[in-house]
C-alpha atoms as a PDB file:
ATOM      1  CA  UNK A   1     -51.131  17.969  11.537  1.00  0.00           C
ATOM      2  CA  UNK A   2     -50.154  14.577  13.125  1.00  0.00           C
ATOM      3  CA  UNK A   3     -51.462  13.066   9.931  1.00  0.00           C
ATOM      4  CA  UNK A   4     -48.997  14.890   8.349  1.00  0.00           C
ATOM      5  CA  UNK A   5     -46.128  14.005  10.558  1.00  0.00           C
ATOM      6  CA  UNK A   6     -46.930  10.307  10.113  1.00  0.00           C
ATOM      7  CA  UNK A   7     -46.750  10.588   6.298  1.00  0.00           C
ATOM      8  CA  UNK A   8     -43.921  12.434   6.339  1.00  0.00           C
ATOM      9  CA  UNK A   9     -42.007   9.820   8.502  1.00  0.00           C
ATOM     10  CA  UNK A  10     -43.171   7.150   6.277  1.00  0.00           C
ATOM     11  CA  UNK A  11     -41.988   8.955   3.220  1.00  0.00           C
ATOM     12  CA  UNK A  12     -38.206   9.510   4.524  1.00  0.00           C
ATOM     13  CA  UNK A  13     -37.952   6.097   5.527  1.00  0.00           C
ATOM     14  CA  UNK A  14     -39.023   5.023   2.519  1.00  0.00           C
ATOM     15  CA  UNK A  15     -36.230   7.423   1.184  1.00  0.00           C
ATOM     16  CA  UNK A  16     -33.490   6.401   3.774  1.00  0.00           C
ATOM     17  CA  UNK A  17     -34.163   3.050   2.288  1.00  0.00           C
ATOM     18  CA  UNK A  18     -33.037   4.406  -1.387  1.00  0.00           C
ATOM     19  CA  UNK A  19     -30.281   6.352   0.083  1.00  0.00           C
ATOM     20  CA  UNK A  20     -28.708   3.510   2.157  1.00  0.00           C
ATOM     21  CA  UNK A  21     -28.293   1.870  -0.987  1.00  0.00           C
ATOM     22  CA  UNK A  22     -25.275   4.395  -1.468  1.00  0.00           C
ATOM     23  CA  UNK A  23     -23.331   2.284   0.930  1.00  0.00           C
ATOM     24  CA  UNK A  24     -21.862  -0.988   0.988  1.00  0.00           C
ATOM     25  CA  UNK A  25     -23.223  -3.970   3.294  1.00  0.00           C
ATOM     26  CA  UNK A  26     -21.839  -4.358   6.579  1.00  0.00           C
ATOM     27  CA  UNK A  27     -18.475  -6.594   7.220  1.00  0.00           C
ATOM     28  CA  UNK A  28     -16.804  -7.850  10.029  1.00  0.00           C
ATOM     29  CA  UNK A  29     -13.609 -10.242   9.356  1.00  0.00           C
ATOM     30  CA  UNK A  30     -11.420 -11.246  12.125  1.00  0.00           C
ATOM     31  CA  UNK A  31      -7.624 -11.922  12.576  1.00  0.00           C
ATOM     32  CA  UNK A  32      -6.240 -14.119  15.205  1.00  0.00           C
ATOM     33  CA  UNK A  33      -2.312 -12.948  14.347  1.00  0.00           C
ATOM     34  CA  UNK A  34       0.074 -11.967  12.117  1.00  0.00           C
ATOM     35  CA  UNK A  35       3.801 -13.120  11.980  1.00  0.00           C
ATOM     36  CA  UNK A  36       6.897 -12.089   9.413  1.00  0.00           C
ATOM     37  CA  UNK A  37       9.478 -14.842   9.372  1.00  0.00           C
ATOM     38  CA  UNK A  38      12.977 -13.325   8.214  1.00  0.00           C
ATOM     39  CA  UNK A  39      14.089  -9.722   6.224  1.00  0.00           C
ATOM     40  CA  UNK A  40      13.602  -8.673   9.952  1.00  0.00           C
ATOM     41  CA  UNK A  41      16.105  -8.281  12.325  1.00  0.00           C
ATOM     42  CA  UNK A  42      14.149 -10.885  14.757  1.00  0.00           C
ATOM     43  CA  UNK A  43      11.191 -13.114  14.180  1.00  0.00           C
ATOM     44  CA  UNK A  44       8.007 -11.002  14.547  1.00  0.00           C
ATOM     45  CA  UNK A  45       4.482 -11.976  15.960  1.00  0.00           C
ATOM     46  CA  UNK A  46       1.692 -10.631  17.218  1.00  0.00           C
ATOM     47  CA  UNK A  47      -1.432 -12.184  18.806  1.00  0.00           C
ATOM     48  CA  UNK A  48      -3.210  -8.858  19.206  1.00  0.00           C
ATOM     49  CA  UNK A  49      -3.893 -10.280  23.004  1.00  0.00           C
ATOM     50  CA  UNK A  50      -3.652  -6.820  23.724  1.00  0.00           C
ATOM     51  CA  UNK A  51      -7.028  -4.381  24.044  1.00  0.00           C
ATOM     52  CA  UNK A  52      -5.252  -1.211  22.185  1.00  0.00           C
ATOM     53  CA  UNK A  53      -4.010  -1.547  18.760  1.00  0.00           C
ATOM     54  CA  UNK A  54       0.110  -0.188  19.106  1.00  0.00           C
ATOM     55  CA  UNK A  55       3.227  -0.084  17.330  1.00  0.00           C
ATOM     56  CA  UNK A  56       3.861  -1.347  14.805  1.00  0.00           C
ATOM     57  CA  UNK A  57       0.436  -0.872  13.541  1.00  0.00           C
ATOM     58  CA  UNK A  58      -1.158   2.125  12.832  1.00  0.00           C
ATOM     59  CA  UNK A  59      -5.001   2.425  11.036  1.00  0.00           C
ATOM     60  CA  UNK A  60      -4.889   3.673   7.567  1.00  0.00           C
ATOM     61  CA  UNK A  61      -8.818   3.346   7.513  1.00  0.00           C
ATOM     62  CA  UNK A  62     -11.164   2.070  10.073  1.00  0.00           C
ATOM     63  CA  UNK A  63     -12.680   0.778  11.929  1.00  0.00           C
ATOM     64  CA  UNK A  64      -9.586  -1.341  13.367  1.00  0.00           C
ATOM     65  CA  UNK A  65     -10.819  -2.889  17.129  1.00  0.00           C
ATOM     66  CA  UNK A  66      -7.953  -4.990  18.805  1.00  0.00           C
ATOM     67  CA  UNK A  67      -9.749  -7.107  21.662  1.00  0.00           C
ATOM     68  CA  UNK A  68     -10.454 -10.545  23.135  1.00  0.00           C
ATOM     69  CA  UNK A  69      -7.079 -11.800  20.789  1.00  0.00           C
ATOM     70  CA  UNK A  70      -8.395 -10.864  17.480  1.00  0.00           C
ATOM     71  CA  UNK A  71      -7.912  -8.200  15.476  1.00  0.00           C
ATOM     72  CA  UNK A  72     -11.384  -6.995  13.952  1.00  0.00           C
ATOM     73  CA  UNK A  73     -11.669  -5.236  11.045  1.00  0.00           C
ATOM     74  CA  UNK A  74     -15.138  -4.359  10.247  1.00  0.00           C
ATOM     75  CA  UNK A  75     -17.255  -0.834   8.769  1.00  0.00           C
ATOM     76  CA  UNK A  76     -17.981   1.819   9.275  1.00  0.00           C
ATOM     77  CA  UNK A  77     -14.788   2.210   6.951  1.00  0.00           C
ATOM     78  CA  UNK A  78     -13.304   5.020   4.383  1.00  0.00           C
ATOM     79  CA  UNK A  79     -16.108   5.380   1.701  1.00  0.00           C
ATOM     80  CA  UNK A  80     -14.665   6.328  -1.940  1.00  0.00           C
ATOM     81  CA  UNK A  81     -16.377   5.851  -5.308  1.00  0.00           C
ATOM     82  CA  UNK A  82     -15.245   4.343  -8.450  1.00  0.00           C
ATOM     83  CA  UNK A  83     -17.159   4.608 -11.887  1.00  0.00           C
ATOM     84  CA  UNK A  84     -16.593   2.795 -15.441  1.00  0.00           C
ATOM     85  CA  UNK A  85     -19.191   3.586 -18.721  1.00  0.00           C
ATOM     86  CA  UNK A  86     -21.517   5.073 -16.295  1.00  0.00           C
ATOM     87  CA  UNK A  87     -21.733   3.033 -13.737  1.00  0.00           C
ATOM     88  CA  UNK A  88     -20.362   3.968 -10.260  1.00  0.00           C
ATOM     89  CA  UNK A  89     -19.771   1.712  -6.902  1.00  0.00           C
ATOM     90  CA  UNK A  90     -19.333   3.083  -3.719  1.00  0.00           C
ATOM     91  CA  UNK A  91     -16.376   0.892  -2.078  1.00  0.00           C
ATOM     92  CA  UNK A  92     -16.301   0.753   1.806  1.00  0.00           C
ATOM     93  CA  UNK A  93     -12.711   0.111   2.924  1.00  0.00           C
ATOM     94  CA  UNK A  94     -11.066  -0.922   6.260  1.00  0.00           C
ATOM     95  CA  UNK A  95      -7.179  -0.968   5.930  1.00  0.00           C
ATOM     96  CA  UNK A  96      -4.588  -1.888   9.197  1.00  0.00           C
ATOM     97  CA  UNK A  97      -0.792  -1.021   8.007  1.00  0.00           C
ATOM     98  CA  UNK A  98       2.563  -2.128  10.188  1.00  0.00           C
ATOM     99  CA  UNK A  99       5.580   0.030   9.996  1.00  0.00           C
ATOM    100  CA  UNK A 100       7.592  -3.375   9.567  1.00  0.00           C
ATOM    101  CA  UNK A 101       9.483  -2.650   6.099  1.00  0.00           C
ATOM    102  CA  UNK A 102      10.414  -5.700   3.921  1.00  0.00           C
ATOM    103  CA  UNK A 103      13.943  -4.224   2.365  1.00  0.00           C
ATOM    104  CA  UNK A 104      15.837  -6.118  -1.070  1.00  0.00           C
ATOM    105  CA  UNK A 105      18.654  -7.604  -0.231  1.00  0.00           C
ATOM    106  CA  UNK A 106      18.123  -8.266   3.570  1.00  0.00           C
ATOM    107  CA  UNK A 107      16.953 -12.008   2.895  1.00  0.00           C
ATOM    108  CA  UNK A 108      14.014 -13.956   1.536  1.00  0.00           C
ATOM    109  CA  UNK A 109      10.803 -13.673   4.062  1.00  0.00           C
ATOM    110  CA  UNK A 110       7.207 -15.162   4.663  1.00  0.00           C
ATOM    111  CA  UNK A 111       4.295 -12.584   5.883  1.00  0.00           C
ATOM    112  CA  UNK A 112       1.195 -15.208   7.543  1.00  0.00           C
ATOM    113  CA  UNK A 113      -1.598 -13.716   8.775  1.00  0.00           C
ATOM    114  CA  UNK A 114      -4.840 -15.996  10.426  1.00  0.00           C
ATOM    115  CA  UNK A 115      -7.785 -15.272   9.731  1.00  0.00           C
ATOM    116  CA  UNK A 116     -11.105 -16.992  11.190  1.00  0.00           C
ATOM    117  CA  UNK A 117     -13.055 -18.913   8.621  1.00  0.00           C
ATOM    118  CA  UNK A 118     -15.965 -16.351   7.907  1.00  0.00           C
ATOM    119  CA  UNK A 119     -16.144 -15.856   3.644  1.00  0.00           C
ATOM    120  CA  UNK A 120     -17.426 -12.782   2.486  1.00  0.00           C
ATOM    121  CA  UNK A 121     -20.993 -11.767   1.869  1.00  0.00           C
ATOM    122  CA  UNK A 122     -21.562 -10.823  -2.117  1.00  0.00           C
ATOM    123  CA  UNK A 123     -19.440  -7.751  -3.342  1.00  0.00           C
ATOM    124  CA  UNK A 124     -16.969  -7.809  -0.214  1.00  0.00           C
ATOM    125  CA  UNK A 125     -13.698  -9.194   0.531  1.00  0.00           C
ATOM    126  CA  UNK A 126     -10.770  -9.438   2.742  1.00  0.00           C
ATOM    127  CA  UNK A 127      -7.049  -9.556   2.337  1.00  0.00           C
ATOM    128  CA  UNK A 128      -3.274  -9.007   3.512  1.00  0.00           C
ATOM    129  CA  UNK A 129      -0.947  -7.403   1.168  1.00  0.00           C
ATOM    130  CA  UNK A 130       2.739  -6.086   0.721  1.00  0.00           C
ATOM    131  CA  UNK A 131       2.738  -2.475  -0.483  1.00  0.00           C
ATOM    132  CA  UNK A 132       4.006   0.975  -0.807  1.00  0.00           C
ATOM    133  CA  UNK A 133       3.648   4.141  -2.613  1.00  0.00           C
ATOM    134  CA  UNK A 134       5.685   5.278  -5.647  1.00  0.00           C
ATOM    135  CA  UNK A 135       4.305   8.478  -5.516  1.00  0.00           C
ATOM    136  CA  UNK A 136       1.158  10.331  -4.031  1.00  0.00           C
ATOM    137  CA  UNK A 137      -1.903   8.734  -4.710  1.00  0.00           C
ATOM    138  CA  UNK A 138       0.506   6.349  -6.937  1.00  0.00           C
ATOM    139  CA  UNK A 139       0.771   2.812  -4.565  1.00  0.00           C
ATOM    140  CA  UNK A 140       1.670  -0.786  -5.752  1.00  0.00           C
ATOM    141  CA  UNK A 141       0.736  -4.042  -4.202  1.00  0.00           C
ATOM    142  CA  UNK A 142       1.129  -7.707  -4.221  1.00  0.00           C
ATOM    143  CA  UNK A 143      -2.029  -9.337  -2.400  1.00  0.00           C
ATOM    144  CA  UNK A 144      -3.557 -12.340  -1.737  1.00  0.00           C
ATOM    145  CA  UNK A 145      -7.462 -12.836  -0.268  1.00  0.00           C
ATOM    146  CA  UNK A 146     -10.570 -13.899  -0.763  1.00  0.00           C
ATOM    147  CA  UNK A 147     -13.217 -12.069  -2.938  1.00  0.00           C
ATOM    148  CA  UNK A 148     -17.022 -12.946  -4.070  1.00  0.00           C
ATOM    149  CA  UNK A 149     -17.881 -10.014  -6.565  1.00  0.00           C
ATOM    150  CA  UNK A 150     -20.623  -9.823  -8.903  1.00  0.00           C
ATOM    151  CA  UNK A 151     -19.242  -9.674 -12.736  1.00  0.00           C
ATOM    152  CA  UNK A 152     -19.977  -6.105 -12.893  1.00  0.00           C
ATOM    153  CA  UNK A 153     -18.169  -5.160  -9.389  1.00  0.00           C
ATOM    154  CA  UNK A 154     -15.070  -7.103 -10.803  1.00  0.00           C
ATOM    155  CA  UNK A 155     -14.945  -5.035 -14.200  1.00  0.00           C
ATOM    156  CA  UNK A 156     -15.073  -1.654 -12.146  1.00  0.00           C
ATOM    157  CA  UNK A 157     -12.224  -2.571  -9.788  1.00  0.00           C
ATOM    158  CA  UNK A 158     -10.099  -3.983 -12.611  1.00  0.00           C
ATOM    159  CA  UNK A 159     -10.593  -7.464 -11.325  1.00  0.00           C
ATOM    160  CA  UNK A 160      -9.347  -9.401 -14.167  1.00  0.00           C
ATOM    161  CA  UNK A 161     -10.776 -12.269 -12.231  1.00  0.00           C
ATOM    162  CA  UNK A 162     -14.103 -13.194 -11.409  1.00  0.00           C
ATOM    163  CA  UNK A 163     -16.187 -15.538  -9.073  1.00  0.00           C
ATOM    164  CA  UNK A 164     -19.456 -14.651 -10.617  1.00  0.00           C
ATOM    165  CA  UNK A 165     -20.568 -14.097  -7.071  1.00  0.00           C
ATOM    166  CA  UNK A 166     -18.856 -17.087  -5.596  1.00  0.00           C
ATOM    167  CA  UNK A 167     -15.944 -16.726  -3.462  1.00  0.00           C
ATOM    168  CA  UNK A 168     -12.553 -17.108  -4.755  1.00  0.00           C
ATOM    169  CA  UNK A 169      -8.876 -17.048  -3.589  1.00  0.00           C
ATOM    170  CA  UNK A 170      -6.799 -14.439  -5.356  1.00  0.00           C
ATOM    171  CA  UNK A 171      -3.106 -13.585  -5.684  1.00  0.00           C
ATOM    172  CA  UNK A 172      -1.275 -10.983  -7.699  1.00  0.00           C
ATOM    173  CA  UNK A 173       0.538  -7.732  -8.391  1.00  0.00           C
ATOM    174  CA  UNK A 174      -1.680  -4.567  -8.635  1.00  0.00           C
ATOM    175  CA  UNK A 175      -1.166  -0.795  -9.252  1.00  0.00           C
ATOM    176  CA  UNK A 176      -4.212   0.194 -10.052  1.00  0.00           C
ATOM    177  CA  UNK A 177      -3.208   4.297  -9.981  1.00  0.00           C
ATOM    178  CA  UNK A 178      -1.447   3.270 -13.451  1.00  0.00           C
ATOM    179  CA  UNK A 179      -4.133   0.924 -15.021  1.00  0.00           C
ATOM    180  CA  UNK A 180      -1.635  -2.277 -13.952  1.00  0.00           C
ATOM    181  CA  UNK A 181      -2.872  -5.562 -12.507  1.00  0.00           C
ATOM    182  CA  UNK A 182      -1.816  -8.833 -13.033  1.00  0.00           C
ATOM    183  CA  UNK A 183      -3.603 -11.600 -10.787  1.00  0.00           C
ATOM    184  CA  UNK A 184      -4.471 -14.752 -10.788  1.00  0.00           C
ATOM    185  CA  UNK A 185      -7.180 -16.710  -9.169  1.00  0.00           C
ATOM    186  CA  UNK A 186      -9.069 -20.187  -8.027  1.00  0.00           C
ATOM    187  CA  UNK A 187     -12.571 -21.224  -6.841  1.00  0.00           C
ATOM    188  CA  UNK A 188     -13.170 -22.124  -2.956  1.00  0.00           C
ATOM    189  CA  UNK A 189     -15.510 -24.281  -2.033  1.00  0.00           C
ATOM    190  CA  UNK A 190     -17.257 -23.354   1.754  1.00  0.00           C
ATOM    191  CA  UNK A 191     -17.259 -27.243   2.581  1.00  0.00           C
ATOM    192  CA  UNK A 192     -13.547 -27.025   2.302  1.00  0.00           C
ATOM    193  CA  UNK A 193     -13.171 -24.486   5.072  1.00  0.00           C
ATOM    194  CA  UNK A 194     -12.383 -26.882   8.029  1.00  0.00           C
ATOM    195  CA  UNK A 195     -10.449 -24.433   9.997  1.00  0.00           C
ATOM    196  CA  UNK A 196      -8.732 -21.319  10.370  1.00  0.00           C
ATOM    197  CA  UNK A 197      -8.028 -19.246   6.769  1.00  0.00           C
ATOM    198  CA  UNK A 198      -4.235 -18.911   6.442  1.00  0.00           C
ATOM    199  CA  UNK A 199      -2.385 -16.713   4.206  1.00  0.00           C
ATOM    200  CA  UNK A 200       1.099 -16.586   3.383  1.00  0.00           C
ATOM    201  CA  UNK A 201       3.038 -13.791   1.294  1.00  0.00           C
ATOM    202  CA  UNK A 202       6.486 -15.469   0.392  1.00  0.00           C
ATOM    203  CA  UNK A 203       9.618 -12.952  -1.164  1.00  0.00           C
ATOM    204  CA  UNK A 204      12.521 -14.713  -2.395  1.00  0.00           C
ATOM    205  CA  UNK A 205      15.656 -12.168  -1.999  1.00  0.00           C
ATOM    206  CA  UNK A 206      17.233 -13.917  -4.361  1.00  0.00           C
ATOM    207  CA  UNK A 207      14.872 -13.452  -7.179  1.00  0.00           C
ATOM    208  CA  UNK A 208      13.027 -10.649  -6.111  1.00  0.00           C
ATOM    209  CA  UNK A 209       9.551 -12.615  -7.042  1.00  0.00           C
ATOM    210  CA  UNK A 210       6.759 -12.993  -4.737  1.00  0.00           C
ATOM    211  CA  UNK A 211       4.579 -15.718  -4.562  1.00  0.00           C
ATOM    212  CA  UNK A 212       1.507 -16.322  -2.406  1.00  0.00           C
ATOM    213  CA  UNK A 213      -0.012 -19.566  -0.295  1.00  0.00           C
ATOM    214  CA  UNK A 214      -2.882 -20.322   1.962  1.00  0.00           C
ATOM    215  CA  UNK A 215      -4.523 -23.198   4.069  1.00  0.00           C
ATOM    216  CA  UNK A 216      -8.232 -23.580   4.631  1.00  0.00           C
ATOM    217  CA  UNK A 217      -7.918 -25.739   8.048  1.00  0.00           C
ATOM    218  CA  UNK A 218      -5.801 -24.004  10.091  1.00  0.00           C
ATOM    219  CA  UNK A 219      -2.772 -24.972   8.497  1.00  0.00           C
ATOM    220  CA  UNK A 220      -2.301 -28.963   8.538  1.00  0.00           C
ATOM    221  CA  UNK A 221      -2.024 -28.293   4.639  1.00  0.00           C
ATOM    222  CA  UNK A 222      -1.075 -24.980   2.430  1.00  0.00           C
ATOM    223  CA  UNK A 223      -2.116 -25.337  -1.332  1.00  0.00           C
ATOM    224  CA  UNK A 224       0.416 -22.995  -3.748  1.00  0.00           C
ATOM    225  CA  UNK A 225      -1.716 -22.736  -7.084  1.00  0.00           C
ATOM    226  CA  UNK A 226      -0.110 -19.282  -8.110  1.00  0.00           C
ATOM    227  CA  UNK A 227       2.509 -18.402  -9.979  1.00  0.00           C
ATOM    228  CA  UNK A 228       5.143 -15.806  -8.593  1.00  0.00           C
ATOM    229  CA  UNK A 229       5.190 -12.021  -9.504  1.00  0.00           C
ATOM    230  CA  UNK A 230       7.518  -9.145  -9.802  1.00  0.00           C
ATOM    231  CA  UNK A 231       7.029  -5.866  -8.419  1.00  0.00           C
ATOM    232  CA  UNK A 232       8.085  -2.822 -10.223  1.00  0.00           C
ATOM    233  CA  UNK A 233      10.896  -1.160  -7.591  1.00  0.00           C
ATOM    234  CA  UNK A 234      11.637  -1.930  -4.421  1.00  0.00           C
ATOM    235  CA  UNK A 235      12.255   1.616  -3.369  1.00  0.00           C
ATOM    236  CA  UNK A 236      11.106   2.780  -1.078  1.00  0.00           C
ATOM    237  CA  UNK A 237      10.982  -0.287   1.038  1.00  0.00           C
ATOM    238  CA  UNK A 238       7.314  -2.456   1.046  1.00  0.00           C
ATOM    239  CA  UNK A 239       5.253  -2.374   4.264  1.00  0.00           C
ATOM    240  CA  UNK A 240       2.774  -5.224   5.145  1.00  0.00           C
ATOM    241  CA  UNK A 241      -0.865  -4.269   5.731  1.00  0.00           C
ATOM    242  CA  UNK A 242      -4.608  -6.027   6.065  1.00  0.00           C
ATOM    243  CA  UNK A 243      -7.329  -5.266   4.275  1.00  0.00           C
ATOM    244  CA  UNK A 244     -11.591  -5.756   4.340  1.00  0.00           C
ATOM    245  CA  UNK A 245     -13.708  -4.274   1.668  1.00  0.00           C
ATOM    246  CA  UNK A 246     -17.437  -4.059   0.831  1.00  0.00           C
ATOM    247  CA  UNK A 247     -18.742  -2.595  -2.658  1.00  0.00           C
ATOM    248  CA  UNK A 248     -22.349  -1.583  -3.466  1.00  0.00           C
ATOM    249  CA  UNK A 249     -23.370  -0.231  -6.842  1.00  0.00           C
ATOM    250  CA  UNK A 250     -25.008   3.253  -6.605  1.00  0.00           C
ATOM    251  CA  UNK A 251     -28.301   4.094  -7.997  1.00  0.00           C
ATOM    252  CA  UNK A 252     -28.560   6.255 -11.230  1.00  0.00           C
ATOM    253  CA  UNK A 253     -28.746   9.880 -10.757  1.00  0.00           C
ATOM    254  CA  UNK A 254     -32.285   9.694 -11.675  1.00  0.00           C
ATOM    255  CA  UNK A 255     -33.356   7.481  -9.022  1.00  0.00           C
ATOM    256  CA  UNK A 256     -31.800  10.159  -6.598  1.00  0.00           C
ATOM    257  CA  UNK A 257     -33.352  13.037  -8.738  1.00  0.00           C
ATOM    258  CA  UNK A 258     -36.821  11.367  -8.766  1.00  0.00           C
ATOM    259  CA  UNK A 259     -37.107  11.028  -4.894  1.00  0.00           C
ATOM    260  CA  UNK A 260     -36.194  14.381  -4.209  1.00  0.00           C
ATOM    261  CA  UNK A 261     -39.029  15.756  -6.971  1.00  0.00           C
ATOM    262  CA  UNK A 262     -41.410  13.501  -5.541  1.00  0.00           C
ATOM    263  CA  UNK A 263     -40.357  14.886  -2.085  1.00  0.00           C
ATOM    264  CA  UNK A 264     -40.823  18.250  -3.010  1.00  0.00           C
ATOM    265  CA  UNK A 265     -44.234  17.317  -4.527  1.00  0.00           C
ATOM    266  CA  UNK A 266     -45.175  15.627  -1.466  1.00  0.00           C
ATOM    267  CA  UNK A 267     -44.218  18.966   0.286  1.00  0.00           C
ATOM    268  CA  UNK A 268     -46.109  21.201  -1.313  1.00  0.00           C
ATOM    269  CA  UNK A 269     -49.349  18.976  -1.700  1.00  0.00           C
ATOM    270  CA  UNK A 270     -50.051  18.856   2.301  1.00  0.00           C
ATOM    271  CA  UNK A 271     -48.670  22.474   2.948  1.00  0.00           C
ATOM    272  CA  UNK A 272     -52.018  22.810   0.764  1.00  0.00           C
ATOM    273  CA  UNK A 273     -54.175  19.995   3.147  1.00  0.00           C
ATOM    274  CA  UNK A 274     -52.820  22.035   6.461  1.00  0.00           C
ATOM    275  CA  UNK A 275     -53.793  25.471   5.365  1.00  0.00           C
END
């Protein structure tokens, strides 16, 4: 019988290891503060020095820790899957949303967040974003982050860009619910990362256009590579939010289907040893 057991342990953990591939890697990205200069009626910033995460923010999906002034945002997050000719990922998501409303017509504004200079692993990335929702389940977005996706990750998401597993800085418009995205994006090289990671969301009131910045060393330089986008309405009003996400492909049914036969099997074979 305690042969038994030991085989039987063996064989799940040999089958946790299949199943675990279900789930994306494990992240952790950390911000040291986020400010909103103008469209406000005073300047806004926030050091998250604080050990409770308050007002403004509120977590749309965790896990969102505020302590030790940063801001973490790290898995276990919301789990959802996506699939495209047959192929499905399972995309871990960690989202932290303000209640700090950009409005048309109240004045041109710039959204920074600071991020410390950790890139993502393969198949994750991190961002800040302005968005809101048309309609349920219907949002749009303009966002700007870093990503490092396989090819195939990239053409499941709708990534019209792609690193081929590299990291790369990204900015564009996206509403994904409609088939939409328009972004645009450059390499990074790691020995450029001398500092903090910096990015900027600008809105120009007077051209409703947003257009999107960042700074690799802790801001002694900004680089501008992108050109500005348009969102489709402005109604209702844009909130600002932050963003990590990991992505993991998920094995084929039959993978799944042939450990639970062969569990079965192995089942029924020592119910026959022990009798």
């Amino acid at each position: 019988m305690n042969k038994f057991k030991k085989s039987l342990f063996l064989f799940l953990v040999i089958g946790l290891f299949f199943t675990d591939k279900l789930y994306a890697t494990p992240y952790s990205f950390y911000i040291d503060s986020f400010k909103i200069t103008g469209n406000l009626p005073v300047y806004f910033v926030d050091d998250f020095n604080g050990y409770v995460l308050t007002f403004p923010w509120f977590v749309y999906e965790p896990t969102v820790i505020e302590s030790n002034g940063l801001l973490k945002l790290s898995s276990p997050g919301d789990i959802f899957f996506r699939s495209l000719n047959g192929v499905t990922v399972s995309i871990e998501s960690t989202t932290v949303a303000s209640g700090l409303a950009l409005v048309n017509g109240l004045g041109s504004s710039i959204a920074t967040s600071t991020w410390l200079p950790y890139l993502p692993q393969k198949n994750q990335m991190f961002f800040m974003e302005a968005f809101h929702f048309l309609a349920p389940n219907v949002s749009e977005s303009i966002s700007i982050g870093i990503s490092r996706f396989s090819p195939e990750i990239d053409q499941i998401l709708a990534f019209p860009v792609t690193g081929n597993n590299k990291p790369i800085m990204f900015f564009g418009w996206e509403n994904l619910s409609l088939g939409q995205v328009n972004f645009q994006a450059i390499p990074i090289n790691p020995q450029d990362i001398t500092g903090n990671i910096i990015l900027e969301i600008m809105f120009n009131d007077a051209t409703n256009q947003f257009s999107g910045a960042f700074s690799l060393n802790g801001g002694k330089s900004f680089e501008t590579p992108f050109t500005p986008v348009s969102p489709l309405t402005f109604n209702p009003p844009f909130v600002w939010g932050m963003n990590a996400v990991s992505c993991t492909p998920v094995p084929e049914p039959g993978t799944i289907l042939y450990f639970i036969e062969s569990f079965l099997i192995f089942i029924l074979y020592f119910r026959q040893i022990i009798r």
